[in-house]
C-alpha atoms as a PDB file:
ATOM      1  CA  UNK A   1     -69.317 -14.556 -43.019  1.00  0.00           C
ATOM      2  CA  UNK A   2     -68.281 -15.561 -46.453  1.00  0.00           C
ATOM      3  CA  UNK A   3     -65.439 -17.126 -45.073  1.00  0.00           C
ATOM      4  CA  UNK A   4     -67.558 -19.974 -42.590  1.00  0.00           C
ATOM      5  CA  UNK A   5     -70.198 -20.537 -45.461  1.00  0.00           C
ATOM      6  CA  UNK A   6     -67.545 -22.183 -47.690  1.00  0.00           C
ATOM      7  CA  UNK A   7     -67.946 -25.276 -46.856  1.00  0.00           C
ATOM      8  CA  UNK A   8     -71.660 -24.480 -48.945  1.00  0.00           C
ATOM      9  CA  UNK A   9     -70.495 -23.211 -51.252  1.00  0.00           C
ATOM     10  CA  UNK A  10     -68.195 -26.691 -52.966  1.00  0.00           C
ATOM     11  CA  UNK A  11     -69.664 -30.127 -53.524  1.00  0.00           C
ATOM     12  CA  UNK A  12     -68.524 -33.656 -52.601  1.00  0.00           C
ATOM     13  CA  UNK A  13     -65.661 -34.341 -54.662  1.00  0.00           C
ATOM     14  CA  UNK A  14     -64.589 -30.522 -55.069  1.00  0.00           C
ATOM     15  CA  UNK A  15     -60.896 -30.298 -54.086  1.00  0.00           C
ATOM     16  CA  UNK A  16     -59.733 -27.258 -52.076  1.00  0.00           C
ATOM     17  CA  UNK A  17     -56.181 -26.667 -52.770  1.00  0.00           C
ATOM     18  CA  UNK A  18     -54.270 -24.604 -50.332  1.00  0.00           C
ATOM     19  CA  UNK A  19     -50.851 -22.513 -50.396  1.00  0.00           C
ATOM     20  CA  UNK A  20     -48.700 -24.424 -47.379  1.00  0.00           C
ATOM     21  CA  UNK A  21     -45.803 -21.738 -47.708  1.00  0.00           C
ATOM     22  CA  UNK A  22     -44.396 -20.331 -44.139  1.00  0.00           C
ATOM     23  CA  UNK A  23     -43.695 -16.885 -43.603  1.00  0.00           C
ATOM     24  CA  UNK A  24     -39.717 -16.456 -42.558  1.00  0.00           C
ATOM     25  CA  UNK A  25     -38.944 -13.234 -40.630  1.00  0.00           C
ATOM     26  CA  UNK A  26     -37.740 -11.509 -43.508  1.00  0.00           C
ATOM     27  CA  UNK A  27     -37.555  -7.868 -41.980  1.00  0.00           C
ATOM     28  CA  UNK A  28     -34.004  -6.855 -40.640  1.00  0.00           C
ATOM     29  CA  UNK A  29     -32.819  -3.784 -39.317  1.00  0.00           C
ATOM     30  CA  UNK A  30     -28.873  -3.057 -39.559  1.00  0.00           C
ATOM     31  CA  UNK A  31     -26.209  -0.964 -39.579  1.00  0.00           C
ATOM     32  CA  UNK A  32     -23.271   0.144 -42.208  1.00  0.00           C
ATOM     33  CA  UNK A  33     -20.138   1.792 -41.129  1.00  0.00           C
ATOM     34  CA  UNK A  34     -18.013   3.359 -43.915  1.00  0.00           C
ATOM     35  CA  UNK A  35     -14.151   4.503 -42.547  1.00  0.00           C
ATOM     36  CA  UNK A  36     -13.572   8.262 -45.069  1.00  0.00           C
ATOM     37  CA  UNK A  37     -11.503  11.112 -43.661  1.00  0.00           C
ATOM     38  CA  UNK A  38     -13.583  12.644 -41.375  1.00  0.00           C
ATOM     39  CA  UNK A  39     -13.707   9.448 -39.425  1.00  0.00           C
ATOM     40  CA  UNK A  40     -16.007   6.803 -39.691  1.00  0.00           C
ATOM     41  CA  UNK A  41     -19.785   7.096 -41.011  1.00  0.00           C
ATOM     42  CA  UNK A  42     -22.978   4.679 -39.852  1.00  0.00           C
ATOM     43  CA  UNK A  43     -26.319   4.679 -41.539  1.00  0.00           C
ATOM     44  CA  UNK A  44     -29.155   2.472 -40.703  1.00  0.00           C
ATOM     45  CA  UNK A  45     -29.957   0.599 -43.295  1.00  0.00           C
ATOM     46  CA  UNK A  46     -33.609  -2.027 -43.722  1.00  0.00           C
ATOM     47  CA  UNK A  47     -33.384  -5.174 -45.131  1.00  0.00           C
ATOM     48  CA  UNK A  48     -35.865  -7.651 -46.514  1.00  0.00           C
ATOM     49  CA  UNK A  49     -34.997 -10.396 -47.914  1.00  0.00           C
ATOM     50  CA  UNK A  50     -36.757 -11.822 -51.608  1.00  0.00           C
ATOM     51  CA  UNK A  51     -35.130 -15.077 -51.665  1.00  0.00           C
ATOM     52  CA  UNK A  52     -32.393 -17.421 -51.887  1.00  0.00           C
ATOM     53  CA  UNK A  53     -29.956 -17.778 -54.596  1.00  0.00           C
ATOM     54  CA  UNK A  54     -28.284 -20.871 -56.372  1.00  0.00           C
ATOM     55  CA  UNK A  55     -24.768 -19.674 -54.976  1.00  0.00           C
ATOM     56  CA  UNK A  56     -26.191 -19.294 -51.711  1.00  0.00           C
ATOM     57  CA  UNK A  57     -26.702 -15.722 -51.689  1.00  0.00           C
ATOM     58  CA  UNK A  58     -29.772 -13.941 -51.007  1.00  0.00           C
ATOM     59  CA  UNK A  59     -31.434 -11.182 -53.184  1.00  0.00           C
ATOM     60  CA  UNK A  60     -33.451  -8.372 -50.897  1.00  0.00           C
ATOM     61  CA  UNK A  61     -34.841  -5.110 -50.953  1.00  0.00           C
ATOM     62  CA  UNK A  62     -32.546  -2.475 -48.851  1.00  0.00           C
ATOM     63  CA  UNK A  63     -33.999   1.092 -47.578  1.00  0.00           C
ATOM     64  CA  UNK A  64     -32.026   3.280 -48.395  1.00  0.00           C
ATOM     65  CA  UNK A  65     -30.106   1.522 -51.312  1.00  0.00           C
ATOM     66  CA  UNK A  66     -28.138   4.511 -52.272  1.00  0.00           C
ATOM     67  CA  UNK A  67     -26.562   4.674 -48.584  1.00  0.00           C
ATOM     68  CA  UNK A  68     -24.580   1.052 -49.694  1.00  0.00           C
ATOM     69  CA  UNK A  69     -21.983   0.424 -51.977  1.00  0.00           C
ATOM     70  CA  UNK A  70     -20.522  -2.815 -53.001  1.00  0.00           C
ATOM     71  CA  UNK A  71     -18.125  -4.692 -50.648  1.00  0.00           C
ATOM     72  CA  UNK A  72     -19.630  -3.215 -47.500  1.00  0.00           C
ATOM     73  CA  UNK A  73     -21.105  -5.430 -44.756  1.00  0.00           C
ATOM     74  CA  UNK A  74     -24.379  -4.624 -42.779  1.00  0.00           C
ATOM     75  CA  UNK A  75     -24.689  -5.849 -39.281  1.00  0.00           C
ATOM     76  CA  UNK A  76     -27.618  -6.463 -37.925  1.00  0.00           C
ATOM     77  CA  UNK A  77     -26.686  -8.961 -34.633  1.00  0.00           C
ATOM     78  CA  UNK A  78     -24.141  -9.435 -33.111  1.00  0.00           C
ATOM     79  CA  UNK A  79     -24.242 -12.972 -35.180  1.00  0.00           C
ATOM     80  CA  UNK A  80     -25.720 -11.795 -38.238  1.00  0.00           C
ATOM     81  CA  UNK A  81     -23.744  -9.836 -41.135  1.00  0.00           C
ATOM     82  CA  UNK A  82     -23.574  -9.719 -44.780  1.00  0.00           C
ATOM     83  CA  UNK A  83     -22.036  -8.357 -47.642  1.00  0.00           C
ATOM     84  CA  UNK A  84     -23.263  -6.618 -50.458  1.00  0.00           C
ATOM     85  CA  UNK A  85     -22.128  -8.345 -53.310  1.00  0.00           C
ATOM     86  CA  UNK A  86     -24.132  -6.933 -55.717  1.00  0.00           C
ATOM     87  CA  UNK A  87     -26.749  -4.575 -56.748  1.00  0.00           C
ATOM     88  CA  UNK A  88     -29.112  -4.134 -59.580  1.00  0.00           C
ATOM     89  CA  UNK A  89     -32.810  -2.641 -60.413  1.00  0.00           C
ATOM     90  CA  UNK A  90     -33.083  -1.850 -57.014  1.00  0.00           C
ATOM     91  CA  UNK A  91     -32.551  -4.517 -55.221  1.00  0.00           C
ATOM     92  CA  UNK A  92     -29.215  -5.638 -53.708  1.00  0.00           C
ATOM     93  CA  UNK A  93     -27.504  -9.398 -53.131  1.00  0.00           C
ATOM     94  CA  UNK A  94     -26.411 -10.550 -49.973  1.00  0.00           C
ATOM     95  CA  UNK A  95     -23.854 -12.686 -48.686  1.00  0.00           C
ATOM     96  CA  UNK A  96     -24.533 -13.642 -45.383  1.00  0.00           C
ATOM     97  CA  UNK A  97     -21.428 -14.991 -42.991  1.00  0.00           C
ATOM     98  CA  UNK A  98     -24.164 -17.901 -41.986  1.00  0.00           C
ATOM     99  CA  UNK A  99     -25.709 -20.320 -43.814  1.00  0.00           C
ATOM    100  CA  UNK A 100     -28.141 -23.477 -42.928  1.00  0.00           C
ATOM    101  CA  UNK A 101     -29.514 -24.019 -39.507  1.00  0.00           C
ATOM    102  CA  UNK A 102     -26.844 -21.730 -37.765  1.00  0.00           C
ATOM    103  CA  UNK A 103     -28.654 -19.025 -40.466  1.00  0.00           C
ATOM    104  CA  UNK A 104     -32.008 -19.855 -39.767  1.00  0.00           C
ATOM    105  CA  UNK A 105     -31.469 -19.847 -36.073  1.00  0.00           C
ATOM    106  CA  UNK A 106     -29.712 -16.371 -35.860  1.00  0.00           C
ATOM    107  CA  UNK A 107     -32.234 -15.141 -38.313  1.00  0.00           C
ATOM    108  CA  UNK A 108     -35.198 -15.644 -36.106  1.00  0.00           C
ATOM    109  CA  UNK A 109     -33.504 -13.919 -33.552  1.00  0.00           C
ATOM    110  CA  UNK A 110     -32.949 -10.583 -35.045  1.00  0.00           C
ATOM    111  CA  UNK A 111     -35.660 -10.666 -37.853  1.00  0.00           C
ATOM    112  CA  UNK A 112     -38.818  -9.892 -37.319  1.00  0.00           C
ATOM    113  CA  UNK A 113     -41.961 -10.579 -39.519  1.00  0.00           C
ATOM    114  CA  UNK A 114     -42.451  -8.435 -42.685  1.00  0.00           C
ATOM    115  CA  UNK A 115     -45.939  -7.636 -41.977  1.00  0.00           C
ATOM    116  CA  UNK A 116     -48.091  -5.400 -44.665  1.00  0.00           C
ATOM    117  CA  UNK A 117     -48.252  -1.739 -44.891  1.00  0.00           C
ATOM    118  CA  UNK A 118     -51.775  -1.777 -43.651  1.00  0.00           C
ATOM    119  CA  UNK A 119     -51.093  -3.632 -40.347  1.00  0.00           C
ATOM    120  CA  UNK A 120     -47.268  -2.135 -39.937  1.00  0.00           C
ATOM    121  CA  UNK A 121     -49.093   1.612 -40.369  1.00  0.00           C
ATOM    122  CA  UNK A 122     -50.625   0.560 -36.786  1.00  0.00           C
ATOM    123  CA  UNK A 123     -47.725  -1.000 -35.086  1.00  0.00           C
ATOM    124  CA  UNK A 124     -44.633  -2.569 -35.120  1.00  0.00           C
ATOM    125  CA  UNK A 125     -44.243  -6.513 -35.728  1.00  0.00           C
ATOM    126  CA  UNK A 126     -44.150  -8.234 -32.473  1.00  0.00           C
ATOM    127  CA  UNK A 127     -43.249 -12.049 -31.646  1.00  0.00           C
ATOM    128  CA  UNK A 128     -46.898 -12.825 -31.621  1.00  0.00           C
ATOM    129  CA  UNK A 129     -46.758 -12.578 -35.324  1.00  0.00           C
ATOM    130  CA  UNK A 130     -44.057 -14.901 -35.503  1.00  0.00           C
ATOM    131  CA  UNK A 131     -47.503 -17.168 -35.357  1.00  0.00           C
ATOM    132  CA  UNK A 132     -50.549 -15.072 -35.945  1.00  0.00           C
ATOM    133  CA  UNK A 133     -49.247 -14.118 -39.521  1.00  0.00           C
ATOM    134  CA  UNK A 134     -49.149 -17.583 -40.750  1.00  0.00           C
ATOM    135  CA  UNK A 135     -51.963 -20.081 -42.258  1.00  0.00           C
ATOM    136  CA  UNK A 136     -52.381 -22.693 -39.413  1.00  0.00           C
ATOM    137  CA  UNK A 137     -51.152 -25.107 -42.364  1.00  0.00           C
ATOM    138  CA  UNK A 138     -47.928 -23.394 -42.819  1.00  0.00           C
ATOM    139  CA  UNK A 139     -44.931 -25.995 -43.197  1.00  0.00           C
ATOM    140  CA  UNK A 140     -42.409 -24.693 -46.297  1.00  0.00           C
ATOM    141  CA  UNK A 141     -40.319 -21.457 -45.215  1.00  0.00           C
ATOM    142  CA  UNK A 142     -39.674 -19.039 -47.812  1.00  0.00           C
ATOM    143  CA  UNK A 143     -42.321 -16.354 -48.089  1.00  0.00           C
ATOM    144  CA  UNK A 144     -41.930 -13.235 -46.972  1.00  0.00           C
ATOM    145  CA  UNK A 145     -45.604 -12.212 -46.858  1.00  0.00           C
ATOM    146  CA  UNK A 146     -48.647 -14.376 -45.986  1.00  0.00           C
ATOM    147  CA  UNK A 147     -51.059 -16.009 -48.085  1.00  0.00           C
ATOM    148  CA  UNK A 148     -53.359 -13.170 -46.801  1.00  0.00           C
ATOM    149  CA  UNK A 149     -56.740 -15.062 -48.177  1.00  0.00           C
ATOM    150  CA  UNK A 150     -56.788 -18.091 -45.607  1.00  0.00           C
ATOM    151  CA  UNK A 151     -55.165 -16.146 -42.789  1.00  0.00           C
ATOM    152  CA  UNK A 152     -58.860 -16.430 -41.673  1.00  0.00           C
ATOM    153  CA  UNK A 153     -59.409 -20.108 -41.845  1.00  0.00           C
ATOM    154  CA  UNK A 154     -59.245 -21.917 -38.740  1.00  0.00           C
ATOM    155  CA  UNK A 155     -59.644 -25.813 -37.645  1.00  0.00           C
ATOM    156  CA  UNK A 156     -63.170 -25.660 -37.194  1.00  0.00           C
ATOM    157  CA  UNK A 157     -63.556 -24.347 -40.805  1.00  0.00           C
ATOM    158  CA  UNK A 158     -61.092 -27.005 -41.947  1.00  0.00           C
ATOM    159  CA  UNK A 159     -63.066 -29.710 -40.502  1.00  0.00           C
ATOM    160  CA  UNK A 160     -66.453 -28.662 -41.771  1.00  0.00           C
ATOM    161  CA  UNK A 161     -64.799 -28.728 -45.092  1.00  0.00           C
ATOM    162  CA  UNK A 162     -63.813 -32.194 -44.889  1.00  0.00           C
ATOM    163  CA  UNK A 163     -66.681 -33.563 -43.618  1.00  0.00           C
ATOM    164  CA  UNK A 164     -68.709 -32.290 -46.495  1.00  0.00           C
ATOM    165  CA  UNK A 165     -66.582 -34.854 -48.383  1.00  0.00           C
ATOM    166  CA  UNK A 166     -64.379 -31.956 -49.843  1.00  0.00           C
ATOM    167  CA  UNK A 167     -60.724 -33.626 -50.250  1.00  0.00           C
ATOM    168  CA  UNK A 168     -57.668 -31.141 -49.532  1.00  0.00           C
ATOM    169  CA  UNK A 169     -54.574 -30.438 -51.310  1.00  0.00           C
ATOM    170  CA  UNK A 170     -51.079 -28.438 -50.368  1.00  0.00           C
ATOM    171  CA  UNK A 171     -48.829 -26.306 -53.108  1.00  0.00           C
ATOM    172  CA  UNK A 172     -46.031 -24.459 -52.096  1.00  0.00           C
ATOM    173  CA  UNK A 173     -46.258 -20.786 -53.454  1.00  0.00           C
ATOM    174  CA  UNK A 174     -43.147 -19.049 -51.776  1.00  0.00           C
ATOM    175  CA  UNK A 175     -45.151 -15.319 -51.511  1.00  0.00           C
ATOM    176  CA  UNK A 176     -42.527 -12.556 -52.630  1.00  0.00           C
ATOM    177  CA  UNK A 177     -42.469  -8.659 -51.410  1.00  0.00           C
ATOM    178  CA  UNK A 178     -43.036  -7.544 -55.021  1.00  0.00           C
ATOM    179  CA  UNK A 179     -46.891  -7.882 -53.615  1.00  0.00           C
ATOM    180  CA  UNK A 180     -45.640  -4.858 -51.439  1.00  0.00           C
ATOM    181  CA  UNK A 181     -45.308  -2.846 -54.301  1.00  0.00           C
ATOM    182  CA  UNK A 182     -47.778  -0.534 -55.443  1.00  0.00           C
ATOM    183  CA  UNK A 183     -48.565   0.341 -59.598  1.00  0.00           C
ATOM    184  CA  UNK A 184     -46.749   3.148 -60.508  1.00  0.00           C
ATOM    185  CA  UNK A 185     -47.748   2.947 -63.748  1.00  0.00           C
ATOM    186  CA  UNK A 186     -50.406   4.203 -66.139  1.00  0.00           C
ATOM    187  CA  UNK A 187     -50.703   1.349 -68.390  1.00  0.00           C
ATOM    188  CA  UNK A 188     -50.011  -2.111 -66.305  1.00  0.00           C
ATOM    189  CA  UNK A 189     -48.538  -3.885 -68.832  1.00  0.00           C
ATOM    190  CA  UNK A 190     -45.926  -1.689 -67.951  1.00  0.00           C
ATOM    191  CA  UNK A 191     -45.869  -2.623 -64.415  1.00  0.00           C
ATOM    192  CA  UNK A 192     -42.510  -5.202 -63.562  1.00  0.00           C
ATOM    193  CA  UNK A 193     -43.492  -8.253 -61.877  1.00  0.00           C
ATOM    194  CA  UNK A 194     -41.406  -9.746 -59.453  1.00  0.00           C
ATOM    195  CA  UNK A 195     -40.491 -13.361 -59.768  1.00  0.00           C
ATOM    196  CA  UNK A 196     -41.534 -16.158 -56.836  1.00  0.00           C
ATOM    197  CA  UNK A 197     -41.038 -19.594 -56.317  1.00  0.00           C
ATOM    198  CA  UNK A 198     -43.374 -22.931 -56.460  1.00  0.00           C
ATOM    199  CA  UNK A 199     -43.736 -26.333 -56.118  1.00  0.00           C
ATOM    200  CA  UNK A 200     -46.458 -28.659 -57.223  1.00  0.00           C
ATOM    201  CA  UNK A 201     -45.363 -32.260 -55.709  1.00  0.00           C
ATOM    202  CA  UNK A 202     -46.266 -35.250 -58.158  1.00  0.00           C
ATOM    203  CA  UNK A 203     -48.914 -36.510 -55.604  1.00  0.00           C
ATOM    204  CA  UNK A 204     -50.791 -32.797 -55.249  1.00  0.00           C
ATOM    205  CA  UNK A 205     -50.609 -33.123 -59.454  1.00  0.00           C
ATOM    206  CA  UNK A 206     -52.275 -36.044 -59.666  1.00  0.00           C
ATOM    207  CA  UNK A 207     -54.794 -35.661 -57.197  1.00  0.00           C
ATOM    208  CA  UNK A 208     -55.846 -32.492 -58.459  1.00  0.00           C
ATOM    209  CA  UNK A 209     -56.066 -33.722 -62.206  1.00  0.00           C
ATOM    210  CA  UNK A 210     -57.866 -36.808 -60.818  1.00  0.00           C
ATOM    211  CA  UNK A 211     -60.848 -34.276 -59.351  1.00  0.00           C
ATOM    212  CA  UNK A 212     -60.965 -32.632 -62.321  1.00  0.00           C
ATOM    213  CA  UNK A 213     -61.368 -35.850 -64.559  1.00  0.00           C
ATOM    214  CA  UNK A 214     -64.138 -36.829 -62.617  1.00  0.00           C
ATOM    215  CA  UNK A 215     -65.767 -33.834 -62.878  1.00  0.00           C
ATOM    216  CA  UNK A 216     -65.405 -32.230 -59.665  1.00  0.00           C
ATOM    217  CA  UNK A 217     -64.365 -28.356 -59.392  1.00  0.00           C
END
C-alpha cells in the first residue's frame, strides 16, 4: 500500500533518484578435480562472483573455500573455467579463460541468479528470475543482488510519479553479496563491510544539486 501512495507522499519539484544497476547471474555451480595417489579427487564447489578486477580477474565468494587450493581450475560449462589465482579473507580470485562478450554470453548460460536466502530457502533460481529479480529500470550489469526496495515499482507507479511533476534520476550502485552476510558480531563496529561500486554521471549530479537548490526534497 505504501508503495502506490508514493506518488503522495513527494511534491512538484521533489526528485526521485533511483539505483539503475542490473543483476548479472552471479551464482555458479562447478567442479574441481585434484590428480593425488589414490587417483583423482572431484568436489563441487559454489561460486559467486563480487566483482571485477583491474587485471581482469574477478573476486567471489567460493563454498567450500577450504576444498581449493591455488592453481586449480573449476569448471562449471563446458565453456566456462577459471583459475584460482588467489585467495584471501575468505574470498578467492578468479581467472576466467573468457573475457568480454564471449564471457558474458557463456556466463548467462551456466549462471543462474543469486537470489536471497529468504526466496532461495523456497526454491531454486529459475530463468524467470533472469527478469523478475530486476527493477524494470535495470540497464548497468554488475550487481549481484537486487535493489530489493523498488523490486515493487512498476510502470503504472512510475507514471503516476511523473505526472505529479516529480522529475527522475538514475545512479548506478553495483549491489555486492556482502548484503548476504549476516552480523556475527556483538558490537557492529566490529562488523567488516564489504566494498561495492558506483557511479554518479555529471548530468544525475547536477540535476540532483539543482532540486536541492531550489528547495525541493
Amino acid at each position: 500500500a505504501i508503495s502506490r501512495e508514493l506518488p503522495q507522499h513527494l511534491s512538484p519539484g521533489d526528485r526521485l533518484v533511483l539505483n539503475d544497476t542490473k543483476v548479472i547471474p552471479a551464482r555458479l555451480s562447478g567442479q574441481r578435480t585434484r590428480s593425488g595417489e589414490a587417483g583423482e579427487t572431484t568436489a563441487r564447489i559454489e561460486a559467486t562472483l563480487l566483482e571485477p578486477r583491474a587485471d581482469g580477474t574477478w573476486s567471489a565468494l567460493l563454498k567450500p573455500l577450504k576444498k581449493v587450493r591455488d592453481g586449480e581450475t573449476l569448471v562449471f560449462s563446458p565453456s566456462l573455467s577459471a583459475e584460482v589465482t588467489a585467495r584471501h579473507e575468505g574470498t578467492a580470485i578468479l581467472r576466467f579463460n573468457l573475457a568480454g562478450d564471449d564471457f558474458d554470453a557463456a556466463l548467462a548460460q551456466a549462471g543462474a541468479m543469486p537470489l536471497p536466502p529468504y526466496i532461495e530457502g523456497r526454491r531454486s533460481a529459475d530463468a524467470q528470475d533472469n527478469e523478475d529479480y530486476q527493477t524494470i529500470w535495470a540497464r548497468n550489469s554488475g550487481a549481484v543482488a537486487a535493489p530489493t526496495a523498488s523490486l515493487h515499482f512498476d510502470d503504472a507507479l512510475l507514471a503516476a510519479v511523473k505526472a505529479r511533476g516529480i522529475e527522475i534520476s538514475f545512479v548506478t550502485l553495483h549491489v555486492g553479496a556482502g548484503t548476504f552476510l549476516p552480523v556475527k558480531v556483538d558490537d557492529v563496529r566490529d562488523h567488516k563491510m564489504h566494498a561495492e561500486r558506483g557511479e554518479i554521471a555529471d548530468e544525475a549530479a547536477r540535476d540532483i544539486n539543482a532540486t536541492r537548490a531550489a528547495g525541493g526534497r
